[in-house]
C-alpha atoms as a PDB file:
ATOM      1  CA  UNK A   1      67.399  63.230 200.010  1.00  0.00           C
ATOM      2  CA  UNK A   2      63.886  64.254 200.995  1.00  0.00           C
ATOM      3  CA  UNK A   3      61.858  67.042 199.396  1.00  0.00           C
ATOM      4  CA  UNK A   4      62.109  70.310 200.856  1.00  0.00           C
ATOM      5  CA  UNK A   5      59.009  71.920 198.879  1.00  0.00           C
ATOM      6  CA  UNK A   6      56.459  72.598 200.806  1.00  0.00           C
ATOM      7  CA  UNK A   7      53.012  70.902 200.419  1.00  0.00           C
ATOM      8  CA  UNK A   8      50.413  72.321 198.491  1.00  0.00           C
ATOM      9  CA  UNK A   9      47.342  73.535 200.458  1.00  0.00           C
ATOM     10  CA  UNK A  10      44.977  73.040 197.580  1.00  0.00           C
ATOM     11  CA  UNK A  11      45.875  69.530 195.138  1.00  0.00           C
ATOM     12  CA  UNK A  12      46.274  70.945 191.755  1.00  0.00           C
ATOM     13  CA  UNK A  13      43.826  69.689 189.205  1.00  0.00           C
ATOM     14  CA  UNK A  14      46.496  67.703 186.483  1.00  0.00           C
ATOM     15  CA  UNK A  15      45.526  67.311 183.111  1.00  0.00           C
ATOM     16  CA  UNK A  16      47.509  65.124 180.761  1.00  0.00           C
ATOM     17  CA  UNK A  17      47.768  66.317 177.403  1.00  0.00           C
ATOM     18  CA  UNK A  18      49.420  64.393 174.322  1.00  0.00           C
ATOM     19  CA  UNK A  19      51.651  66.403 171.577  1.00  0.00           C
ATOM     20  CA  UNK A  20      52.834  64.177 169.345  1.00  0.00           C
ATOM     21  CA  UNK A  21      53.048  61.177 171.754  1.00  0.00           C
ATOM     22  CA  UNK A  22      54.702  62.867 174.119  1.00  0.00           C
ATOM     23  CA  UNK A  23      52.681  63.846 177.546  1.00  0.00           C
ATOM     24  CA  UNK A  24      52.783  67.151 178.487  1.00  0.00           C
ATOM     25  CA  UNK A  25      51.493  67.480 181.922  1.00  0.00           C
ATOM     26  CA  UNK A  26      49.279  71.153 182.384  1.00  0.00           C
ATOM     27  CA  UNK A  27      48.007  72.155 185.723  1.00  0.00           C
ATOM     28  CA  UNK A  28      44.261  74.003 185.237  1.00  0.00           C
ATOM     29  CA  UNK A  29      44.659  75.544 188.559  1.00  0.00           C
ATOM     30  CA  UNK A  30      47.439  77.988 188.288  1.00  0.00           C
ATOM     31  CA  UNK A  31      50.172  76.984 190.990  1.00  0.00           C
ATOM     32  CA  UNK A  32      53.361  78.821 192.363  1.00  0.00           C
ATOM     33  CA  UNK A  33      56.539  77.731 190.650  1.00  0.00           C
ATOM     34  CA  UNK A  34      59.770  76.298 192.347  1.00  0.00           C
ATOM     35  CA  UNK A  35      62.550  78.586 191.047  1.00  0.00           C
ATOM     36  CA  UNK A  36      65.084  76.071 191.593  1.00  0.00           C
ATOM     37  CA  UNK A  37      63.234  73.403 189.783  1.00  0.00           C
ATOM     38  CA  UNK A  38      63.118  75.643 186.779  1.00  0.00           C
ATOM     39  CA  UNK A  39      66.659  76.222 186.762  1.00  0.00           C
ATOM     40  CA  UNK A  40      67.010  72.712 186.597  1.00  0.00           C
ATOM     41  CA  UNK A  41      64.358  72.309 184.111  1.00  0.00           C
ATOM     42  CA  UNK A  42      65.941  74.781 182.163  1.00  0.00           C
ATOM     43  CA  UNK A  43      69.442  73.099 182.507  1.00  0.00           C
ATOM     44  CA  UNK A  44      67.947  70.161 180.873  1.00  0.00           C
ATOM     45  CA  UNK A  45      65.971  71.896 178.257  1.00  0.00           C
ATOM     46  CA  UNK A  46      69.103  73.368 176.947  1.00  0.00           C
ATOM     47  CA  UNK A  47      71.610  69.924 177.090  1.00  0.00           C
ATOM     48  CA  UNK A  48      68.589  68.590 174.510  1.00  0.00           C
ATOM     49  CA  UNK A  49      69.107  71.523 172.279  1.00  0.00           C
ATOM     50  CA  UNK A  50      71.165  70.108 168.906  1.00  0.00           C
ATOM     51  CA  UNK A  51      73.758  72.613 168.252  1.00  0.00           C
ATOM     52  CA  UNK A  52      72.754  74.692 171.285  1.00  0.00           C
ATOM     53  CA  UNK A  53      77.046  75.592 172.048  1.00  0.00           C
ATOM     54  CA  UNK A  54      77.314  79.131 173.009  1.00  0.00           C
ATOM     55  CA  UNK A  55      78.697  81.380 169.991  1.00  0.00           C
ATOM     56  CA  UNK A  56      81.342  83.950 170.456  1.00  0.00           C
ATOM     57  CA  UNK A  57      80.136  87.550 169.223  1.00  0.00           C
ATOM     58  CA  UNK A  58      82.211  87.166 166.578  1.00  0.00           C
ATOM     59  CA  UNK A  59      80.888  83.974 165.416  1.00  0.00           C
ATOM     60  CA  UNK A  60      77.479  85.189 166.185  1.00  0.00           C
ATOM     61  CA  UNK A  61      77.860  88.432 164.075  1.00  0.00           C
ATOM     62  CA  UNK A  62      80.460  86.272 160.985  1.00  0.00           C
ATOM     63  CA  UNK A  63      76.937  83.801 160.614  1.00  0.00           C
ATOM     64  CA  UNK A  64      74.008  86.828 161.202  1.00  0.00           C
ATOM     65  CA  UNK A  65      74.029  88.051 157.555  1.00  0.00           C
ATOM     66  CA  UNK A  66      73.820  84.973 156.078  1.00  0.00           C
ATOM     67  CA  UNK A  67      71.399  83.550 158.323  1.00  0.00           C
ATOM     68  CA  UNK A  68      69.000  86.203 157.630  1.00  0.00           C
ATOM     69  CA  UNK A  69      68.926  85.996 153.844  1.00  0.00           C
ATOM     70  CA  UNK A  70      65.916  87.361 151.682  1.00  0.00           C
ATOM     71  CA  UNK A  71      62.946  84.683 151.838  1.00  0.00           C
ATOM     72  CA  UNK A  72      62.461  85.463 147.739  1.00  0.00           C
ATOM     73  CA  UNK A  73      65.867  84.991 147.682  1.00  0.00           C
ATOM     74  CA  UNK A  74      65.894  81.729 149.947  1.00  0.00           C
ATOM     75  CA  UNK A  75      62.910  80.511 147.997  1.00  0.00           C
ATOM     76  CA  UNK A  76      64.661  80.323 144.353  1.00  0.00           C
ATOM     77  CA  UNK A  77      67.853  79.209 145.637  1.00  0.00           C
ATOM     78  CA  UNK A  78      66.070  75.923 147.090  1.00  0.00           C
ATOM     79  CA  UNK A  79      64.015  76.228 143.396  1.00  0.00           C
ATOM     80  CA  UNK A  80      67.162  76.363 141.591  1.00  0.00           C
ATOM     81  CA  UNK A  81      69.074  73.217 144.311  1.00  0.00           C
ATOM     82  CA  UNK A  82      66.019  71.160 142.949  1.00  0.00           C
ATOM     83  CA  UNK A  83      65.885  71.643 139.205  1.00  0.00           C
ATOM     84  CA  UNK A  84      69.237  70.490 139.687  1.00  0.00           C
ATOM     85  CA  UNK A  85      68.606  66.868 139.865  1.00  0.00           C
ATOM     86  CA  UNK A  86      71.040  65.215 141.903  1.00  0.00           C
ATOM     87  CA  UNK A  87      72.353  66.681 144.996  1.00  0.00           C
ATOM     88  CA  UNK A  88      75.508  68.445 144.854  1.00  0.00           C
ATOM     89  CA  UNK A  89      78.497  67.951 146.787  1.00  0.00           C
ATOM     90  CA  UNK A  90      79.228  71.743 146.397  1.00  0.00           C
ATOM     91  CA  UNK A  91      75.790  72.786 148.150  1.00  0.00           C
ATOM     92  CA  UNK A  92      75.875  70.440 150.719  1.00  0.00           C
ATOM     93  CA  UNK A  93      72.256  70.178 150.858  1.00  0.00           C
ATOM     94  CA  UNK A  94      69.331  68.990 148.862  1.00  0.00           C
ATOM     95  CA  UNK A  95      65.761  70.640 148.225  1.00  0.00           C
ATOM     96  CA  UNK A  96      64.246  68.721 150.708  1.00  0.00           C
ATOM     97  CA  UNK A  97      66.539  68.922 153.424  1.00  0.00           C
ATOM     98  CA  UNK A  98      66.480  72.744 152.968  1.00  0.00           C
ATOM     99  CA  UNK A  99      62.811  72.931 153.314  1.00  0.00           C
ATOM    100  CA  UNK A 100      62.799  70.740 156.498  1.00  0.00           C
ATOM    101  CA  UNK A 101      65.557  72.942 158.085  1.00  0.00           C
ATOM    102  CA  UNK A 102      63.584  76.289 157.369  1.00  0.00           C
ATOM    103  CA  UNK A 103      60.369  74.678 158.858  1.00  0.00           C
ATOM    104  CA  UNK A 104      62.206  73.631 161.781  1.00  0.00           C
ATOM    105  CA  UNK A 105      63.826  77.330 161.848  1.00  0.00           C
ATOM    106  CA  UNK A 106      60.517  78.726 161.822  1.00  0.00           C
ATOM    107  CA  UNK A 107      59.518  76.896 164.882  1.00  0.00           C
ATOM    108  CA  UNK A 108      62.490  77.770 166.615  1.00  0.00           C
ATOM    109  CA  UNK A 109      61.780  80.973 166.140  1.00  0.00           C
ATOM    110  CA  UNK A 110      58.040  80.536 168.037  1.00  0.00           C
ATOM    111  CA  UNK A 111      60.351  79.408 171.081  1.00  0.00           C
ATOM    112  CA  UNK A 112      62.593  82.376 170.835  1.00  0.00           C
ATOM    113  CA  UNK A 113      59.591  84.409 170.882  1.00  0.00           C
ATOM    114  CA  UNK A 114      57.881  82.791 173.688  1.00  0.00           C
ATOM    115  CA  UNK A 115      60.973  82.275 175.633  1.00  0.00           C
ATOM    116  CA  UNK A 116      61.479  86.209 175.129  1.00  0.00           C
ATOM    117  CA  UNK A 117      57.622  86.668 176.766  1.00  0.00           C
ATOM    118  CA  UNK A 118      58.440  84.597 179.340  1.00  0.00           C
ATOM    119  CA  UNK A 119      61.468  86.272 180.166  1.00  0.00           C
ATOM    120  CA  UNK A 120      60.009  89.674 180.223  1.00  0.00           C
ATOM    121  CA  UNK A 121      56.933  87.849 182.726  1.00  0.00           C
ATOM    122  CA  UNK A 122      59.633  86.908 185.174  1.00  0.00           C
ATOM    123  CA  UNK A 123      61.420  90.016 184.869  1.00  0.00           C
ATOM    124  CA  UNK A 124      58.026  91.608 186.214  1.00  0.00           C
ATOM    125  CA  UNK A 125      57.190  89.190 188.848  1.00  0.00           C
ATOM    126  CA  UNK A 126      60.449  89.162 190.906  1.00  0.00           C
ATOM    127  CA  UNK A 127      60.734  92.966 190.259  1.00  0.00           C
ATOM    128  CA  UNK A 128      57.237  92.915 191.549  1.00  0.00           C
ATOM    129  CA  UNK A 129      58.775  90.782 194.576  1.00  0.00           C
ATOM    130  CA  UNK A 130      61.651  92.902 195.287  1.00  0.00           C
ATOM    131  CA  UNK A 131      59.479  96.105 195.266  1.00  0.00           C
ATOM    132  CA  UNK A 132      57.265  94.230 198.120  1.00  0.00           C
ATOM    133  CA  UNK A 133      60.649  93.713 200.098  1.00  0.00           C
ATOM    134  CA  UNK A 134      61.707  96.776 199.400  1.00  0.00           C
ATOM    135  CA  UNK A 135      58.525  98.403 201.151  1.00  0.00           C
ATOM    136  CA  UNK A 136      58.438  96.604 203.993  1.00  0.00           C
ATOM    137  CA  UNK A 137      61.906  97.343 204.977  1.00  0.00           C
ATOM    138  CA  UNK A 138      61.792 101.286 204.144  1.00  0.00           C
ATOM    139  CA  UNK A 139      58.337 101.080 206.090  1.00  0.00           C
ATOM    140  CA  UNK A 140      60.171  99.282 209.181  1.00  0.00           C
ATOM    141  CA  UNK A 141      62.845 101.969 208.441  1.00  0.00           C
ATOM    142  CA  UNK A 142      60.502 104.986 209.290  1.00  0.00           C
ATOM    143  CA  UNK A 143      58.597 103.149 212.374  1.00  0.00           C
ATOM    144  CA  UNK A 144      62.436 102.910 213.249  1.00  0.00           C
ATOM    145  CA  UNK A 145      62.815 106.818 212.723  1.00  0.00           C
ATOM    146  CA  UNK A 146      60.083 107.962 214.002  1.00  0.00           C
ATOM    147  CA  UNK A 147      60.864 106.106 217.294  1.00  0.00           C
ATOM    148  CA  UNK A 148      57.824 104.143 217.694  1.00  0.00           C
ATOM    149  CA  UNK A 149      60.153 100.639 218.201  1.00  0.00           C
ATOM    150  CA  UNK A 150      63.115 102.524 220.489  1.00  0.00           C
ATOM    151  CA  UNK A 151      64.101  98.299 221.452  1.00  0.00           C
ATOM    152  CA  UNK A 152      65.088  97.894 217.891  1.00  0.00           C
ATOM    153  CA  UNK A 153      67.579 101.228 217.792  1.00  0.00           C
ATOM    154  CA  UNK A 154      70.716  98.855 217.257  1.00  0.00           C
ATOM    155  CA  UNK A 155      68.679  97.854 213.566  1.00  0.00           C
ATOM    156  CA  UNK A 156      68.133 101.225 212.950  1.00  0.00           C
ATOM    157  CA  UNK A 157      71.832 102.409 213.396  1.00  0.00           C
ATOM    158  CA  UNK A 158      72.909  99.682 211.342  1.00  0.00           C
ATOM    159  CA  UNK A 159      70.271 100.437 208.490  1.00  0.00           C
ATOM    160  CA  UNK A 160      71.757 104.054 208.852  1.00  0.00           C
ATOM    161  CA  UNK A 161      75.022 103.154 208.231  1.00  0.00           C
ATOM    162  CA  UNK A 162      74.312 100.818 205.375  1.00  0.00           C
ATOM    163  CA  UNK A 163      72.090 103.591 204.017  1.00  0.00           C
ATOM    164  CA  UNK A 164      74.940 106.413 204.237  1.00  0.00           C
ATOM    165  CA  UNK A 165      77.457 103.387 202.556  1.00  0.00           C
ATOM    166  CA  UNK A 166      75.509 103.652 199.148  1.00  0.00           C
ATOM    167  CA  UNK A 167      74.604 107.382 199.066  1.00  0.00           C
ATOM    168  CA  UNK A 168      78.635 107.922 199.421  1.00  0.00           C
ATOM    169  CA  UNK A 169      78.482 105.200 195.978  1.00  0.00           C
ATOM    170  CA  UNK A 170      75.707 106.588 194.168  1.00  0.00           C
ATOM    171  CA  UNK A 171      77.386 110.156 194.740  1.00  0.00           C
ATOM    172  CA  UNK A 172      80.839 109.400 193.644  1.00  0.00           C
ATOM    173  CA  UNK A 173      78.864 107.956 190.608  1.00  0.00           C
ATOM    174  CA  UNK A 174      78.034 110.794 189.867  1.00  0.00           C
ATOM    175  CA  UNK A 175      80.591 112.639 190.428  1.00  0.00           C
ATOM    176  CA  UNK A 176      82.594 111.128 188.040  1.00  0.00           C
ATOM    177  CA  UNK A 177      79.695 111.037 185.763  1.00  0.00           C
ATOM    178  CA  UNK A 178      80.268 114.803 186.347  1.00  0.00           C
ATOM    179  CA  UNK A 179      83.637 115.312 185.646  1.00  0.00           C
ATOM    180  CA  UNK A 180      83.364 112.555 182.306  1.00  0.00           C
ATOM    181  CA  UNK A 181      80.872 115.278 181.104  1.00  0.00           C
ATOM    182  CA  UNK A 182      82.627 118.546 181.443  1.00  0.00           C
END
C-alpha cells in the first residue's frame, strides 16, 4: 500500500533523544501533523495502557471516593502497613508496593494533565480550521448574492435552500425551548 502523505517541502531537522533507553524521536522544526496517523498513534498508546478498560459511571463514581483519599491519611496508612512486619493477606499490599503505585499515580496524573492541554490545543486549532472554512464559504455566499458570479446561481439556490433548512431547525429549537420555559 503506498503512502498517500504528501512530501514535505522542507526535510525536518530529527533529533533523537533517549528517556530511559527508549528513543524518542523530536522534530526541532515544527511540522504539520497527519490526523490519521495520530488516531492510530493514539489507538496504540491506549492498547499499552495496563488496566486502561473503559469504566461504567457507576464503577467510575463506586471507586472515586476511595481513590481520592486524604494524602495525611494515605501517608499513615502505608506507615502503619509497614510497622506491621509481614505483609498481610487482609491488605493485599505491602509498604513498598504502595509507595511504587502512588509514584506511578502521580505520573499518571502529569499525562492526564498534559493530555487535557493537548486536548484543549486541538480543540482550538480545528475550531480555528473550521472558522477559515466557514469564511470562505459565507464570503462566496455574498459574491453569490450580490450577483457578481450570476454562472454560479444554481450554487447559490442550493446554499439558499440549505440555509433556510437549518433556520426552520434552529427556530423550532427554540420554539420548544419556548414553550419548555413558560
Amino acid at each position: 500500500m503506498p503512502d498517500d502523505t504528501p512530501p514535505l517541502a522542507v526535510p525536518p531537522e530529527v533529533k533523537v533523544a533517549t528517556v530511559e533507553s527508549d528513543p524518542l524521536v523530536l522534530f526541532t522544526t515544527p511540522q504539520p501533523l497527519d490526523p490519521v496517523r495520530v488516531v492510530q498513534g493514539l489507538r496504540y498508546l491506549q492498547q499499552q495502557i495496563v488496566n486502561g478498560e473503559p469504566l461504567s459511571v457507576r464503577e467510575a463514581r463506586s471507586k472515586l471516593r476511595v481513590a481520592n483519599l486524604d494524602p495525611v491519611f494515605l501517608d499513615t496508612g502505608v506507615q502503619a502497613i509497614d510497622a506491621g512486619g509481614e505483609p498481610d493477606a487482609a491488605v493485599g499490599m505491602t509498604a513498598e508496593e504502595i509507595s511504587v503505585e502512588r509514584a506511578l499515580a502521580r505520573q499518571w496524573d502529569d499525562v492526564q494533565r498534559e493530555i487535557r492541554v493537548l486536548s484543549k490545543a486541538i480543540d482550538a486549532s480545528n475550531l480555528r480550521r473550521k472558522w477559515r472554512i466557514g469564511t470562505a464559504v459565507l464570503t462566496m455566499y455574498y459574491l453569490l448574492r450580490r450577483g457578481s458570479r450570476p454562472h454560479l446561481s444554481a450554487y447559490l439556490d442550493e446554499m439558499k435552500r440549505a440555509y433556510m433548512r437549518t433556520r426552520k431547525k434552529s427556530r423550532k429549537g427554540a420554539t420548544d425551548d419556548e414553550g419548555a420555559a413558560e
